[in-house]
PDB file of N, CA and C in Angstrom:
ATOM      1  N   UNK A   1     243.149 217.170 234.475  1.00  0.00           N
ATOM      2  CA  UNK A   1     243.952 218.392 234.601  1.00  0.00           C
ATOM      3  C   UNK A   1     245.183 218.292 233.709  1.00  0.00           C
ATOM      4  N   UNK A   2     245.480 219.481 233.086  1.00  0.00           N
ATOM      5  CA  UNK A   2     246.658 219.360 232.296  1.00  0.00           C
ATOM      6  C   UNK A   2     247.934 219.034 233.021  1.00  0.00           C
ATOM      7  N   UNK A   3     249.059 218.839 232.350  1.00  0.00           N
ATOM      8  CA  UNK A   3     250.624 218.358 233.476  1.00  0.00           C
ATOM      9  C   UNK A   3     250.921 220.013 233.354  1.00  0.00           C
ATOM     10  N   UNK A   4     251.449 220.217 234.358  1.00  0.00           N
ATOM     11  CA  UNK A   4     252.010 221.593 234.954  1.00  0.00           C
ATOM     12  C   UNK A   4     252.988 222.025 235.523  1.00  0.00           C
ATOM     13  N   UNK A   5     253.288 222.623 235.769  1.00  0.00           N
ATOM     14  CA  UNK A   5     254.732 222.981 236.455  1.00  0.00           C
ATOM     15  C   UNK A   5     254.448 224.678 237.018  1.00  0.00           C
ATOM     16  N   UNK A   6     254.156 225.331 238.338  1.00  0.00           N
ATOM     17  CA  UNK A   6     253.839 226.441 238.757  1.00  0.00           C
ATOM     18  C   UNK A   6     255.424 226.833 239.447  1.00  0.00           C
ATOM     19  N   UNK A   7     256.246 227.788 238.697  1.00  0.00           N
ATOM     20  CA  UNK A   7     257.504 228.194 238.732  1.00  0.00           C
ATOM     21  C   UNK A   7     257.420 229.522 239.435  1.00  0.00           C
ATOM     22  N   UNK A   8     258.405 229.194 240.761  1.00  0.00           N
ATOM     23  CA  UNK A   8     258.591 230.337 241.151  1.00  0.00           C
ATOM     24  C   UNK A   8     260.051 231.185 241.447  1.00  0.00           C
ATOM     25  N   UNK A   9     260.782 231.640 242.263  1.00  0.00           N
ATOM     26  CA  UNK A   9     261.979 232.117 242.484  1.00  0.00           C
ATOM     27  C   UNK A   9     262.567 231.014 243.576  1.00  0.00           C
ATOM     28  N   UNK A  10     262.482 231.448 244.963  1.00  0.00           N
ATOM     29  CA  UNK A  10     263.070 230.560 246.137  1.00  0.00           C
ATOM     30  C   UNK A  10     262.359 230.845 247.229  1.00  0.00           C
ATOM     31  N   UNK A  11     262.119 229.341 248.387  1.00  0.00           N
ATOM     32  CA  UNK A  11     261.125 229.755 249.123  1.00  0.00           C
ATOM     33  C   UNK A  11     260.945 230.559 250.314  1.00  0.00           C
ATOM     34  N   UNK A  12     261.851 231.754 250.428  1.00  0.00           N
ATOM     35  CA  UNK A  12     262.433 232.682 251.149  1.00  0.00           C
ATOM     36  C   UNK A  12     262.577 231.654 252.957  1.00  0.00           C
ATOM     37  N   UNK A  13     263.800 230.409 252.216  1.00  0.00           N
ATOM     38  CA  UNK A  13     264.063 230.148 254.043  1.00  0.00           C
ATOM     39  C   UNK A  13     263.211 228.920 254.058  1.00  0.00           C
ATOM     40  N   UNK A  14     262.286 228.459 253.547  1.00  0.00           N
ATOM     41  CA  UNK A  14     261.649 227.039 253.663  1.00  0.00           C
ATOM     42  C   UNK A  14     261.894 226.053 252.739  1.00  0.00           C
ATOM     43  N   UNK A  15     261.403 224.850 253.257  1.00  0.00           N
ATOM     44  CA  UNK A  15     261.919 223.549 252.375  1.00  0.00           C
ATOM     45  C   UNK A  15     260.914 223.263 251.050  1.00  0.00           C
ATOM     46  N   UNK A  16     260.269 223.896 250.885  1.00  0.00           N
ATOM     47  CA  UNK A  16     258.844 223.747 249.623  1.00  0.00           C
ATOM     48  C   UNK A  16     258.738 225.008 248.776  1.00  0.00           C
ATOM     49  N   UNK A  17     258.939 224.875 247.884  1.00  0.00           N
ATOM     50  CA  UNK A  17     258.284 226.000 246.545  1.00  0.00           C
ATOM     51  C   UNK A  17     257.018 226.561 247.433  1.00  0.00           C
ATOM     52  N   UNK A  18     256.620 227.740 247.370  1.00  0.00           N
ATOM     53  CA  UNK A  18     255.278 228.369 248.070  1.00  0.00           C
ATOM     54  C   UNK A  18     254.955 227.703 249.310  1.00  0.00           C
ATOM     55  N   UNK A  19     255.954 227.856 250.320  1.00  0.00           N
ATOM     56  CA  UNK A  19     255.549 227.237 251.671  1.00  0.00           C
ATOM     57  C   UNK A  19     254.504 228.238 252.211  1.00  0.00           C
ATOM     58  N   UNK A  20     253.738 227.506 253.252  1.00  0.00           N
ATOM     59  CA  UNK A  20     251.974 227.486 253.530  1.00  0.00           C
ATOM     60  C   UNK A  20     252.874 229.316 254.292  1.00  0.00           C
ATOM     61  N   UNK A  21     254.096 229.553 254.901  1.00  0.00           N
ATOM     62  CA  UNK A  21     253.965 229.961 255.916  1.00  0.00           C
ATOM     63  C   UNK A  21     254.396 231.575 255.380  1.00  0.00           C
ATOM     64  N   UNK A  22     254.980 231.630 253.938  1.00  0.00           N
ATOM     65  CA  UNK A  22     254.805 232.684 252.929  1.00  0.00           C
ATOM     66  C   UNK A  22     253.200 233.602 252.630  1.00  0.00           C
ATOM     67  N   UNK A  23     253.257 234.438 252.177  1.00  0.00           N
ATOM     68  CA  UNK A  23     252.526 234.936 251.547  1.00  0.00           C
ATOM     69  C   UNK A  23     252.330 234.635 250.506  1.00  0.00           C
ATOM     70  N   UNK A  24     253.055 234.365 249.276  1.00  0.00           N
ATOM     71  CA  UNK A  24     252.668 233.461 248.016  1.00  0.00           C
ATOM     72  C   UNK A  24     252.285 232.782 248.412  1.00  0.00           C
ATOM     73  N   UNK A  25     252.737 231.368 249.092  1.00  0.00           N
ATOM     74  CA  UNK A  25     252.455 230.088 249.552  1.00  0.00           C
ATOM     75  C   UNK A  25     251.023 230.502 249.957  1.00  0.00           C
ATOM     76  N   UNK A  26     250.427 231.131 251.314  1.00  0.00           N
ATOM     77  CA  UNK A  26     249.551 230.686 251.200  1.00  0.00           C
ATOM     78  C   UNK A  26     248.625 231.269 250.109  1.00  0.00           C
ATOM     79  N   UNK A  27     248.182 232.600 249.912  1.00  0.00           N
ATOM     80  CA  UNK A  27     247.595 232.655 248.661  1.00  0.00           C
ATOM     81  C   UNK A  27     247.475 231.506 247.577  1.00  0.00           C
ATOM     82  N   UNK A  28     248.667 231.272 247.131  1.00  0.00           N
ATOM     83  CA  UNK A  28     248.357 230.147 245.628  1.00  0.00           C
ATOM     84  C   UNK A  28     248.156 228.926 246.549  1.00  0.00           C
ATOM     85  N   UNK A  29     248.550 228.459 247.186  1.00  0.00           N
ATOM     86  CA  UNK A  29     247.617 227.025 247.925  1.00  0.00           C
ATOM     87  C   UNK A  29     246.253 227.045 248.610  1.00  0.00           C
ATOM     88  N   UNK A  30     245.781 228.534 248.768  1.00  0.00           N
ATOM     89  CA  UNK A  30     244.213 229.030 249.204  1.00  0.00           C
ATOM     90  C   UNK A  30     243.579 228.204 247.669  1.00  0.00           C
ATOM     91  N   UNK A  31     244.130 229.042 246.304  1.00  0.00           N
ATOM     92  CA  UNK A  31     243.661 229.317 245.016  1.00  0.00           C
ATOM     93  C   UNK A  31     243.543 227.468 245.062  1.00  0.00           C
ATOM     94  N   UNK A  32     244.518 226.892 245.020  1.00  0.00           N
ATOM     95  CA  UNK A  32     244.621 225.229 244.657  1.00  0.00           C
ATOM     96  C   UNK A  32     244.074 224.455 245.055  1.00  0.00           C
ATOM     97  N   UNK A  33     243.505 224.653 246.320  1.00  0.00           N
ATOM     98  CA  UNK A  33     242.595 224.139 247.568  1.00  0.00           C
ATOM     99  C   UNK A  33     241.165 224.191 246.839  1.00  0.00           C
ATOM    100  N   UNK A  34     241.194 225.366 246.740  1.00  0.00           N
ATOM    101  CA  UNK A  34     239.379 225.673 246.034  1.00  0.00           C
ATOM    102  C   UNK A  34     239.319 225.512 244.694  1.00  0.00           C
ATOM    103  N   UNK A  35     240.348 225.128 243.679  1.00  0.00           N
ATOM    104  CA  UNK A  35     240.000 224.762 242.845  1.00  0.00           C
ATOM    105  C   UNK A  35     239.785 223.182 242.511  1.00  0.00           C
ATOM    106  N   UNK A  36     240.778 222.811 243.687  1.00  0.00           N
ATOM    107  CA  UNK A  36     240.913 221.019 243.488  1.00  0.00           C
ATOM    108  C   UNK A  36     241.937 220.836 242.195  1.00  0.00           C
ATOM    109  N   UNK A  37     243.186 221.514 242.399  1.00  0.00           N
ATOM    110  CA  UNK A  37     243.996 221.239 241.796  1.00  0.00           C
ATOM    111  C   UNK A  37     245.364 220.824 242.089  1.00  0.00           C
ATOM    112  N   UNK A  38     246.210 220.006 241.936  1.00  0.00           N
ATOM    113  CA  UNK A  38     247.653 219.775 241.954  1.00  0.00           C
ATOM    114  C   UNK A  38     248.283 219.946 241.581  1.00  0.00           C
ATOM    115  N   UNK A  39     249.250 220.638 240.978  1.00  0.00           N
ATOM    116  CA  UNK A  39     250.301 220.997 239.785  1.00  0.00           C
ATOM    117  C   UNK A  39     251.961 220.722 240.557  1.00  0.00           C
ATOM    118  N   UNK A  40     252.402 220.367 239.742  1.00  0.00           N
ATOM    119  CA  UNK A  40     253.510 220.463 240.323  1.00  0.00           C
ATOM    120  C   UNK A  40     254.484 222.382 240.742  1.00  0.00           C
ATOM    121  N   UNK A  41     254.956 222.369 241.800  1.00  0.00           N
ATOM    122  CA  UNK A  41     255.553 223.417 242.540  1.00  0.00           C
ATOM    123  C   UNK A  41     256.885 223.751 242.024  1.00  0.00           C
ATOM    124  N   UNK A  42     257.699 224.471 242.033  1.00  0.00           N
ATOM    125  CA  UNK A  42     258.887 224.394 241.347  1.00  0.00           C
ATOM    126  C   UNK A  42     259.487 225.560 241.479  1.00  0.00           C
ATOM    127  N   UNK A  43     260.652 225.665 241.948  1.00  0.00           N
ATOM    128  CA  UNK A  43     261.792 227.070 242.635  1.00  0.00           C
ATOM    129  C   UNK A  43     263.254 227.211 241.205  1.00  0.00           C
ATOM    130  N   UNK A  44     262.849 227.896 240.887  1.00  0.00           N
ATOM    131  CA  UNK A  44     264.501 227.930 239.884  1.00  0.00           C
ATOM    132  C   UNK A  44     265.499 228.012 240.714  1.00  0.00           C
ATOM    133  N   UNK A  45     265.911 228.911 242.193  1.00  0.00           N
ATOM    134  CA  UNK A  45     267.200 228.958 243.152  1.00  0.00           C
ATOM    135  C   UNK A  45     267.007 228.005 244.447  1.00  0.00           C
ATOM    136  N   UNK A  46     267.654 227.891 244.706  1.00  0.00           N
ATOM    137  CA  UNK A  46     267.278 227.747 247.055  1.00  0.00           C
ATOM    138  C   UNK A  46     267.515 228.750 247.403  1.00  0.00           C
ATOM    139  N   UNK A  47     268.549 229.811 247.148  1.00  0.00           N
ATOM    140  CA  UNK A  47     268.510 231.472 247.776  1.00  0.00           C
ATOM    141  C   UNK A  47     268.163 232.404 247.347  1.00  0.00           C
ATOM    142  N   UNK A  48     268.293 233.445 248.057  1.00  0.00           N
ATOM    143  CA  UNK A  48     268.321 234.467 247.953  1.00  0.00           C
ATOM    144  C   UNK A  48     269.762 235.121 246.982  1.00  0.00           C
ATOM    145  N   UNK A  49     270.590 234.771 247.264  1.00  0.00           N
ATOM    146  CA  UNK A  49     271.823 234.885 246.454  1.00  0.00           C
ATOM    147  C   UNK A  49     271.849 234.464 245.031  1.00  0.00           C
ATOM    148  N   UNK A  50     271.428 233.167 244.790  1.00  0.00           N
ATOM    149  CA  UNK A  50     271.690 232.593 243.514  1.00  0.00           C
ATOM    150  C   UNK A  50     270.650 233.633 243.150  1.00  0.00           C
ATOM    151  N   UNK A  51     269.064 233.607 243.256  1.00  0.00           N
ATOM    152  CA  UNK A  51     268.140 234.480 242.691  1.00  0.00           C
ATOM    153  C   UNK A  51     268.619 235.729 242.042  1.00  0.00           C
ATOM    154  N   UNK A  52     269.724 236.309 243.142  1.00  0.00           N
ATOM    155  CA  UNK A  52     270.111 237.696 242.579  1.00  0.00           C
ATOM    156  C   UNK A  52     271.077 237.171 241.371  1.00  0.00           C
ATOM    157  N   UNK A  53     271.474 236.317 240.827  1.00  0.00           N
ATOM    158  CA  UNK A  53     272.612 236.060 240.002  1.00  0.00           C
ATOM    159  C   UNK A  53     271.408 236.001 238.558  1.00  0.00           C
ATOM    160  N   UNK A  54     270.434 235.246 238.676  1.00  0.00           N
ATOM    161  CA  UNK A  54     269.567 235.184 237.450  1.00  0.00           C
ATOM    162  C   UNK A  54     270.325 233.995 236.844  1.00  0.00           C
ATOM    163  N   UNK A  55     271.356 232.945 237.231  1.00  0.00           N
ATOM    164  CA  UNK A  55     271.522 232.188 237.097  1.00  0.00           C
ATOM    165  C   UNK A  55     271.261 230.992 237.048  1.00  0.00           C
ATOM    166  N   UNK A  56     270.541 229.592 236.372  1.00  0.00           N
ATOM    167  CA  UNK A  56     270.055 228.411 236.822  1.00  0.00           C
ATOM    168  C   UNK A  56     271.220 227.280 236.884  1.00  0.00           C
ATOM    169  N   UNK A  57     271.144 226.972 237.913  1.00  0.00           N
ATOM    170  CA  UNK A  57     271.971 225.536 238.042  1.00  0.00           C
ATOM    171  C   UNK A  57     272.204 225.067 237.027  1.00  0.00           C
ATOM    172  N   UNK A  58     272.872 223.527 236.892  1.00  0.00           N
ATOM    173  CA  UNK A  58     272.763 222.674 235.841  1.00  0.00           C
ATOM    174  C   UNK A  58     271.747 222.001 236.079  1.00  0.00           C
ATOM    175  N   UNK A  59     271.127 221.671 237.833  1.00  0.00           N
ATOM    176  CA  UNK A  59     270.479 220.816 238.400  1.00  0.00           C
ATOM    177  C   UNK A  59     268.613 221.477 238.011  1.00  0.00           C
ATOM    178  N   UNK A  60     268.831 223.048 237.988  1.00  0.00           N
ATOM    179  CA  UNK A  60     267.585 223.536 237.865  1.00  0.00           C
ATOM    180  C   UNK A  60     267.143 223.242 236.095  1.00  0.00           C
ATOM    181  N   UNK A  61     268.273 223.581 234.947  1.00  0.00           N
ATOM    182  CA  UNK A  61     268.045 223.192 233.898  1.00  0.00           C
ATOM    183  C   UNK A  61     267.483 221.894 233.641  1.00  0.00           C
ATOM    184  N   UNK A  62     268.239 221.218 234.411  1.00  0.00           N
ATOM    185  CA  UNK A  62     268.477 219.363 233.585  1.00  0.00           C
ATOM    186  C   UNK A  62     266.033 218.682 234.383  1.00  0.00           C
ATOM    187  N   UNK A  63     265.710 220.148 235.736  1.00  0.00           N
ATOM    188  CA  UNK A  63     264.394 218.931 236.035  1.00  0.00           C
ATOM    189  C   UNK A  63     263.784 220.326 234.742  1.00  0.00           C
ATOM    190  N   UNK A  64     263.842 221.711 234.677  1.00  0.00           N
ATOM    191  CA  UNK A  64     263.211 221.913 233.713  1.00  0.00           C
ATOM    192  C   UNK A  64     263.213 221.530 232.379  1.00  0.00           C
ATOM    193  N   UNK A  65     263.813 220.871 231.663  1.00  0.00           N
ATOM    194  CA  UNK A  65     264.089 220.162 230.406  1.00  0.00           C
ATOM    195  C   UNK A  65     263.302 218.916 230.642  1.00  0.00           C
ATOM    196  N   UNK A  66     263.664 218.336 232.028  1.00  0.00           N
ATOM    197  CA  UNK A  66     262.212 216.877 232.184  1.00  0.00           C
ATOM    198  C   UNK A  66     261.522 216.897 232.243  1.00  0.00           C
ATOM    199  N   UNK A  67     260.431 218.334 232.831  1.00  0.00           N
ATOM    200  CA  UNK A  67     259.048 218.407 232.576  1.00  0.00           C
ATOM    201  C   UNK A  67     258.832 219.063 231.643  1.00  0.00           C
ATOM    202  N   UNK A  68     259.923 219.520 230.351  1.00  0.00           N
ATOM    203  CA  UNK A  68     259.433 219.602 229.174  1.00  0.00           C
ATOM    204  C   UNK A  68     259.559 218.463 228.049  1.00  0.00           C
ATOM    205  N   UNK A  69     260.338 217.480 228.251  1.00  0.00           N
ATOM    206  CA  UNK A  69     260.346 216.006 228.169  1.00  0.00           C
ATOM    207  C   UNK A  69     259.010 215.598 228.360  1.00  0.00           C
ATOM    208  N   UNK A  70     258.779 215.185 229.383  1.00  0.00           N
ATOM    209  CA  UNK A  70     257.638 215.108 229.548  1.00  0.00           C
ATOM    210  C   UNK A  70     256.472 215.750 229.413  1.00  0.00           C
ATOM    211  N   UNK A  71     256.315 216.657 228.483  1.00  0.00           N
ATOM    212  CA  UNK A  71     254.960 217.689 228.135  1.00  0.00           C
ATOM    213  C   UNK A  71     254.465 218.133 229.318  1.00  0.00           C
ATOM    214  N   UNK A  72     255.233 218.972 229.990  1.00  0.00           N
ATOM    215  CA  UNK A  72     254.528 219.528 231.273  1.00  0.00           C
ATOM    216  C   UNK A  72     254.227 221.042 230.421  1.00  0.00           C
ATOM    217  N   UNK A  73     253.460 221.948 230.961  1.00  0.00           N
ATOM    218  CA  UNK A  73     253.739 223.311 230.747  1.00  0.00           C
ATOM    219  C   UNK A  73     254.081 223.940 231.873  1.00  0.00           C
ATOM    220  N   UNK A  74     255.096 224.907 231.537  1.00  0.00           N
ATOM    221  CA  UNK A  74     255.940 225.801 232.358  1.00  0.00           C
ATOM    222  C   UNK A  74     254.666 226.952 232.706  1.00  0.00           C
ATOM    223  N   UNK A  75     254.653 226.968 233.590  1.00  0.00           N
ATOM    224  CA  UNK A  75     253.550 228.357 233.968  1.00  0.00           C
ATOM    225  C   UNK A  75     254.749 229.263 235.068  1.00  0.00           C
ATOM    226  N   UNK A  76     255.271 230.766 234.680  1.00  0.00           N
ATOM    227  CA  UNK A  76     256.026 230.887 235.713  1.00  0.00           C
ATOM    228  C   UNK A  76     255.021 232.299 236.411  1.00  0.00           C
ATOM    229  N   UNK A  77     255.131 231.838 237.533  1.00  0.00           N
ATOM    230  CA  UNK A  77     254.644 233.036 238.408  1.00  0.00           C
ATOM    231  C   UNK A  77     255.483 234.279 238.740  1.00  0.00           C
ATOM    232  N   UNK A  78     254.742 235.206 237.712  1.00  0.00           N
ATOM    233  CA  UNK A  78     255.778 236.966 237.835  1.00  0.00           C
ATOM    234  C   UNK A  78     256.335 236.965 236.651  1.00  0.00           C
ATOM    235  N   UNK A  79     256.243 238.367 236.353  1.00  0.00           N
ATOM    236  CA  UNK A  79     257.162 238.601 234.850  1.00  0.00           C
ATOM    237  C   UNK A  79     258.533 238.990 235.182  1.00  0.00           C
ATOM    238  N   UNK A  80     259.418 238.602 236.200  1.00  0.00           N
ATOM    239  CA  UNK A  80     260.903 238.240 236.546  1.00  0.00           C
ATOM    240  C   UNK A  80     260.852 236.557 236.359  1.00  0.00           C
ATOM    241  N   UNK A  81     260.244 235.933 237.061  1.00  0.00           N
ATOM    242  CA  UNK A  81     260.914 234.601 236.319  1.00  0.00           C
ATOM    243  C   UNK A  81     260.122 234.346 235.163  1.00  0.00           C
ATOM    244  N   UNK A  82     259.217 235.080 234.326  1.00  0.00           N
ATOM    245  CA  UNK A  82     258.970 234.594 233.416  1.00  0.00           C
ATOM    246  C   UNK A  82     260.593 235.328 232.163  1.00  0.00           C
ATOM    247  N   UNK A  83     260.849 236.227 232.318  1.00  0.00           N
ATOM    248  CA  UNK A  83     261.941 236.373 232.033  1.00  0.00           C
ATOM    249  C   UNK A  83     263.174 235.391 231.725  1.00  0.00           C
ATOM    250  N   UNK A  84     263.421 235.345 233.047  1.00  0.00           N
ATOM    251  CA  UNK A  84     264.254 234.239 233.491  1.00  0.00           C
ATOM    252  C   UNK A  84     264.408 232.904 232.714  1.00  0.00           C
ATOM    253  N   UNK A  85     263.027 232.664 233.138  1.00  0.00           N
ATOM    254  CA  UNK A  85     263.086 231.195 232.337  1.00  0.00           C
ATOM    255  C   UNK A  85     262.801 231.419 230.848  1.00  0.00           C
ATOM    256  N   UNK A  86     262.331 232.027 230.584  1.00  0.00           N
ATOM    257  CA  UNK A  86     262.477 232.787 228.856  1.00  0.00           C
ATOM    258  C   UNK A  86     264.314 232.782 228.136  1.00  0.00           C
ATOM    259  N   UNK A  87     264.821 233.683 229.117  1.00  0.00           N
ATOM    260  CA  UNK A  87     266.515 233.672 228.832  1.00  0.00           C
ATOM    261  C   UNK A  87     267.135 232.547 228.805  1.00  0.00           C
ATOM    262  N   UNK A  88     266.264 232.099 229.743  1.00  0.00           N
ATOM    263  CA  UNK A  88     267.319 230.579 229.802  1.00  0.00           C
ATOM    264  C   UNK A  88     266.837 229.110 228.427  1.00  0.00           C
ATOM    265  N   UNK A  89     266.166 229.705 227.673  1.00  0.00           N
ATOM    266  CA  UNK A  89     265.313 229.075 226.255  1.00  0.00           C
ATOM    267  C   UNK A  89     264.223 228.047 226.369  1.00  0.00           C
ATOM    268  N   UNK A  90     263.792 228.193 227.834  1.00  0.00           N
ATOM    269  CA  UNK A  90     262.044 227.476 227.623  1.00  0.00           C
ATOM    270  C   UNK A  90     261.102 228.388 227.591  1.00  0.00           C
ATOM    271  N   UNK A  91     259.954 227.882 226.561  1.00  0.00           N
ATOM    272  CA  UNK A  91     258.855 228.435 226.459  1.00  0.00           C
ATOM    273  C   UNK A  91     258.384 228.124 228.068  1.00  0.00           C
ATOM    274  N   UNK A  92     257.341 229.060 228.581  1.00  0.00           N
ATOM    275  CA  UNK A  92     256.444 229.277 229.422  1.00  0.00           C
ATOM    276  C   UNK A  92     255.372 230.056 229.178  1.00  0.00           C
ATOM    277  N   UNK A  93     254.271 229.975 230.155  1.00  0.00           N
ATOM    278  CA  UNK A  93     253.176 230.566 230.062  1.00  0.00           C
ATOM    279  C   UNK A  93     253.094 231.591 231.068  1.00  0.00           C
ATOM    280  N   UNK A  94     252.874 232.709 231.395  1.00  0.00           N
ATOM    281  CA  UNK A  94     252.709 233.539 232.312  1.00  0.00           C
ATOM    282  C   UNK A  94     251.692 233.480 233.151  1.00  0.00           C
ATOM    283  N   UNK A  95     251.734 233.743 234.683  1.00  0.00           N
ATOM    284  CA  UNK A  95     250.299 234.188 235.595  1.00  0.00           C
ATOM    285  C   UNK A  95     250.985 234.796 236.729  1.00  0.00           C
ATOM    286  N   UNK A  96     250.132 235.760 237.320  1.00  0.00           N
ATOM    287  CA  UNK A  96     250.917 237.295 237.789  1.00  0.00           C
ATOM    288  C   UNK A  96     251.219 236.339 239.404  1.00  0.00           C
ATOM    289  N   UNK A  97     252.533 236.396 240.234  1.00  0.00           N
ATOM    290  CA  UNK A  97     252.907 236.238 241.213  1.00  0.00           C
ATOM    291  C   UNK A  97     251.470 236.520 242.386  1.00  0.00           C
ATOM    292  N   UNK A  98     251.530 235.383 243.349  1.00  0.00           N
ATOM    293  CA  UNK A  98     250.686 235.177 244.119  1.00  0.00           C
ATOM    294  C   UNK A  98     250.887 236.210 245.371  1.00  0.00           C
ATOM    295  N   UNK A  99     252.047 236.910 245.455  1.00  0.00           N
ATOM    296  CA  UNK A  99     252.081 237.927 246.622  1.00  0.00           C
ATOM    297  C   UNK A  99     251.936 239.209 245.766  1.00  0.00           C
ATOM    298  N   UNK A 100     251.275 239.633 245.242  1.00  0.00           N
ATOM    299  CA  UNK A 100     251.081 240.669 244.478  1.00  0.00           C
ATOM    300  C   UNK A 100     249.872 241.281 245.145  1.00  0.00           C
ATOM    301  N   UNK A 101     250.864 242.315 245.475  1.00  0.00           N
ATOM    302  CA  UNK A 101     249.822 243.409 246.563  1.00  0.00           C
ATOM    303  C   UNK A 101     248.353 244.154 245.762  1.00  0.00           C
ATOM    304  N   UNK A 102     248.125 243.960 244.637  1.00  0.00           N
ATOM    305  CA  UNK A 102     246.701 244.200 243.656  1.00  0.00           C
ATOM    306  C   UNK A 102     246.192 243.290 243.493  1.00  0.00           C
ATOM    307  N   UNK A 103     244.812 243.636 244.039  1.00  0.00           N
ATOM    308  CA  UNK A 103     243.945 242.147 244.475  1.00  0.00           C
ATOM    309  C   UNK A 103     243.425 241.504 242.563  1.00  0.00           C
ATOM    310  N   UNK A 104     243.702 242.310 241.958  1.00  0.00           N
ATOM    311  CA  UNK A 104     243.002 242.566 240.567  1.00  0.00           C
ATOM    312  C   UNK A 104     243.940 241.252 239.858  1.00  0.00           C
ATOM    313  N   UNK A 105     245.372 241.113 240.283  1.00  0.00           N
ATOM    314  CA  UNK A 105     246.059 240.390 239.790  1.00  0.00           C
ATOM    315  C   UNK A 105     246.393 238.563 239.988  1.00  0.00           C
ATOM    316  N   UNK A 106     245.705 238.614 241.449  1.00  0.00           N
ATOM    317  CA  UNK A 106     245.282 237.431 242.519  1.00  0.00           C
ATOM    318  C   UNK A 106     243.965 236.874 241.595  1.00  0.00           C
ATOM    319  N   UNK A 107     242.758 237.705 241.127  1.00  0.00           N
ATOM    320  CA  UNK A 107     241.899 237.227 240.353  1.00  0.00           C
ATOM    321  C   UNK A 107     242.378 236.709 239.265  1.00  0.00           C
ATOM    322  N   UNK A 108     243.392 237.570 238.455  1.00  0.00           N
ATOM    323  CA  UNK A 108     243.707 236.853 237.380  1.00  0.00           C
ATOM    324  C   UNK A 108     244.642 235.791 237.590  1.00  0.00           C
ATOM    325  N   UNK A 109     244.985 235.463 238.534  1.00  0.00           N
ATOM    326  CA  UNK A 109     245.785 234.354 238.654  1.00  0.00           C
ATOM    327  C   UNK A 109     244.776 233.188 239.124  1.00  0.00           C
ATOM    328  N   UNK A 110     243.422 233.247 239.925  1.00  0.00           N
ATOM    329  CA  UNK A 110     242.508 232.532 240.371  1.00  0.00           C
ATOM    330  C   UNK A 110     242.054 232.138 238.383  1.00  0.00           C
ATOM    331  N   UNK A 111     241.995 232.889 238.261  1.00  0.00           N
ATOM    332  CA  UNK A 111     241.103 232.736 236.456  1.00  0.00           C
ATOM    333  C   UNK A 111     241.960 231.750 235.648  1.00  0.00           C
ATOM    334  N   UNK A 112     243.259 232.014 236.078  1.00  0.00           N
ATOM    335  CA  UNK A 112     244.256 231.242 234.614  1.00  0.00           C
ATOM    336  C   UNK A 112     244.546 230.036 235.485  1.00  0.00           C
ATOM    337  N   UNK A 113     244.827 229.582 236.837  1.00  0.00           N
ATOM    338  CA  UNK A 113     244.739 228.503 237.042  1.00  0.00           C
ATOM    339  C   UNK A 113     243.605 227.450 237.042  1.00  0.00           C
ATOM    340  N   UNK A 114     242.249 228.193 236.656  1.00  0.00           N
ATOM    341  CA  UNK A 114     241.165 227.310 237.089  1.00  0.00           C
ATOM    342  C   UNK A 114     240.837 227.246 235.178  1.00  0.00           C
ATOM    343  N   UNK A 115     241.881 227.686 234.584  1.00  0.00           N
ATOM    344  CA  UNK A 115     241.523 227.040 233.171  1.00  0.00           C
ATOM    345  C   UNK A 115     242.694 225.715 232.874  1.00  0.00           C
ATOM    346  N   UNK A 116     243.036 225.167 233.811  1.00  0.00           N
ATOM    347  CA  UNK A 116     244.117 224.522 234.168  1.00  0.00           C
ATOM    348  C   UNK A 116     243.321 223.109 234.339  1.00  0.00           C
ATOM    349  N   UNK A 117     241.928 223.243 234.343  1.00  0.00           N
ATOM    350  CA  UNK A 117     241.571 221.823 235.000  1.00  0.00           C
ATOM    351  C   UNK A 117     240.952 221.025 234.031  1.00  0.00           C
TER     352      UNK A 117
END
């Protein structure tokens, strides 16, 4: 499997990037389960507040710069943090947010992670 990094916003209130007890969470850990994949998880804020600022830490910069150090690819989930992390000057790859109420977009996110392996 390639090195990865699956980027999201904040885990609305839980301690894990896509916690099981979300709607993203579980969706993209349904998708990861059945594909037999691991990627690393990854929140640009902890709130709700910072999120609204569009701001990244120094702390959120300094691990995204290490898994581009380390040849990870940035995959960010949603074209707001793909934005985001665009503004902030890393390349990423796009795949449409896992709570995305169009089932059409859940496929394409099942499709681009399972070219991941």
């Amino acid at each position: 499997m390639k090195k990865v990094v699956l980027i999201g916003g904040f885990p609305k209130g839980f301690d894990k990037p896509f916690h099981i007890k979300t709607k993203s969470g579980k969706v993209l850990r349904k998708i990861l389960v059945e594909l037999k994949i691991n990627p690393n998880l990854f929140n640009l804020w902890k709130n709700q507040k910072e999120e609204d600022t569009r701001i990244l830490s120094k702390y959120t910069k300094a691990r995204l710069s290490d898994f581009v150090d380390k040849k990870y690819t940035l995959i960010a989930l949603g074209r707001y943090i793909e934005k985001v992390v665009k503004d902030n000057g890393y390349e990423c790859d796009y795949l449409p947010h896992p709570a995305s109420r169009d089932a059409k977009y859940i496929k394409v996110l099942e499709e681009g992670l399972s070219k991941l392996k």
